[in-house]
Protein backbone atom coordinates (compact mmCIF):
# COMPACT_ATOMS: atom_id res chain seq x y z
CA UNK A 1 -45.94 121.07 11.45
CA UNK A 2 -46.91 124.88 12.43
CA UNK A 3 -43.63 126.19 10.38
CA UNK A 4 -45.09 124.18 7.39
CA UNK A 5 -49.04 125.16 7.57
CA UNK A 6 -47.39 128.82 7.93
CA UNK A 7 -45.29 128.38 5.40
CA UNK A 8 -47.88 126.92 2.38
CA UNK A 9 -50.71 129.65 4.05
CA UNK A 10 -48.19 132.58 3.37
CA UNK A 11 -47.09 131.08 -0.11
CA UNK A 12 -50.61 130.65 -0.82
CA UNK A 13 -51.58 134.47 0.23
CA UNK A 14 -48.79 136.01 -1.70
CA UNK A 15 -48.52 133.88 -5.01
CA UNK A 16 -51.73 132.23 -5.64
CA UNK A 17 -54.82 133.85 -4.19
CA UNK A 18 -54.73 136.33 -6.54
CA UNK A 19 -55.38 134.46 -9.42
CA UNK A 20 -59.01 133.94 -8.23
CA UNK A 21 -59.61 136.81 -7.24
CA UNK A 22 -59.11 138.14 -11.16
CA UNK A 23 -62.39 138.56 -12.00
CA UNK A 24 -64.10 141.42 -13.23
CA UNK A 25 -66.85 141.01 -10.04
CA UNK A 26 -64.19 141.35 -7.96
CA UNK A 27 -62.94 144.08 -9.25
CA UNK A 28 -66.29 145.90 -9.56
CA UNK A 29 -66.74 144.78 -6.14
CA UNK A 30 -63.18 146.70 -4.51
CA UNK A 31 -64.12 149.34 -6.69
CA UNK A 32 -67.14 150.04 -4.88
CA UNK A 33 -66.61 149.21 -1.49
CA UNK A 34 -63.80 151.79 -2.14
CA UNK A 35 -65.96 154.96 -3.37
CA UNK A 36 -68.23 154.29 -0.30
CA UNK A 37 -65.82 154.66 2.28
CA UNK A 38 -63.96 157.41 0.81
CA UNK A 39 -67.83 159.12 0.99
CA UNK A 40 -68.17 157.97 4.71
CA UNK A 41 -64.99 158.51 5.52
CA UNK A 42 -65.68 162.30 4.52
CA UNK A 43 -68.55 162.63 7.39
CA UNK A 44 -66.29 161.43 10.19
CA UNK A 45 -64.55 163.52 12.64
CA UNK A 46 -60.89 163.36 13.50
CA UNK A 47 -61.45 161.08 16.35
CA UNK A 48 -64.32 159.14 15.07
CA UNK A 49 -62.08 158.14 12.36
CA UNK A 50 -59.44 156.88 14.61
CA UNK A 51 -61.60 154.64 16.37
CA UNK A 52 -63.23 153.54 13.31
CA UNK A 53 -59.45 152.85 12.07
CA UNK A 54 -58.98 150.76 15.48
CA UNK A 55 -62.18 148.77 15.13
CA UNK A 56 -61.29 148.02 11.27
CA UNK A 57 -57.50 147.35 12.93
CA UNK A 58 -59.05 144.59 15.26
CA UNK A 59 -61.29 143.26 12.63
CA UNK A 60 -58.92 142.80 10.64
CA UNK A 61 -56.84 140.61 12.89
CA UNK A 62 -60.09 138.13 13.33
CA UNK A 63 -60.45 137.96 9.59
CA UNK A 64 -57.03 137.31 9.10
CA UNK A 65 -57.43 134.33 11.85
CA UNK A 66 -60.49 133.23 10.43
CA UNK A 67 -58.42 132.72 6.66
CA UNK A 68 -55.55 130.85 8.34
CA UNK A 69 -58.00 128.25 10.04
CA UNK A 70 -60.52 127.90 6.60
CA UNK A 71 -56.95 127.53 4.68
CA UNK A 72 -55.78 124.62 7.99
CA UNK A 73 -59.12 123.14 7.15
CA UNK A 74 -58.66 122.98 3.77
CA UNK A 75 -55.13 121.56 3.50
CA UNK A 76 -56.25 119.22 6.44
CA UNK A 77 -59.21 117.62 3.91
CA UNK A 78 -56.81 117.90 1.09
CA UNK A 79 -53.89 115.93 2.53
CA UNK A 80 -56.49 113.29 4.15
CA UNK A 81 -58.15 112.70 0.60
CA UNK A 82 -54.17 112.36 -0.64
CA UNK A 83 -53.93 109.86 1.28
CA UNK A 84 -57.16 107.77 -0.30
C-alpha cells in the first residue's frame, strides 16, 4: 500500500498541484518572498550562507514530510467517504 500512497503523492506533486497554485496571490506571493531573500542573502557571509543553506536543507526535508502525511490524511478521508 506504501508503493501506491507514493505513487498517487508523486503524481499528485508533479501533475496536479500546480493547477492551484495558479493564482495571481501566489504568484505575487513567490515573487516576493523571492526579492527578500535575494536582499538578505546579500548581507550574509560566505559561511553564514552555508549554514543558512543547511538549515533551509533540513527544513525542507520536514516540510516535505509534513506534505506526504497531510496528502496520507487526505486520501485516507477520501477513500473512507468512497466507501459511504
Amino acid at each position: 500500500m506504501n508503493s501506491l500512497i507514493d505513487a498517487l503523492y508523486f503524481y499528485a506533486q508533479k501533475s496536479q498541484a500546480f493547477r492551484y497554485l495558479q493564482t495571481a496571490e501566489y504568484r505575487r506571493a513567490v515573487s516576493h518572498i523571492e526579492e527578500d531573500w535575494e536582499e538578505f542573502r546579500a548581507t550574509l557571509t560566505a559561511e553564514q550562507g552555508k549554514q543558512l543553506d543547511g538549515l533551509l536543507t533540513q527544513e525542507a526535508q520536514i516540510t516535505h514530510l509534513e506534505d506526504e502525511a497531510s496528502f496520507c490524511s487526505a486520501l485516507s478521508i477520501g477513500l473512507t467517504l468512497g466507501r459511504l
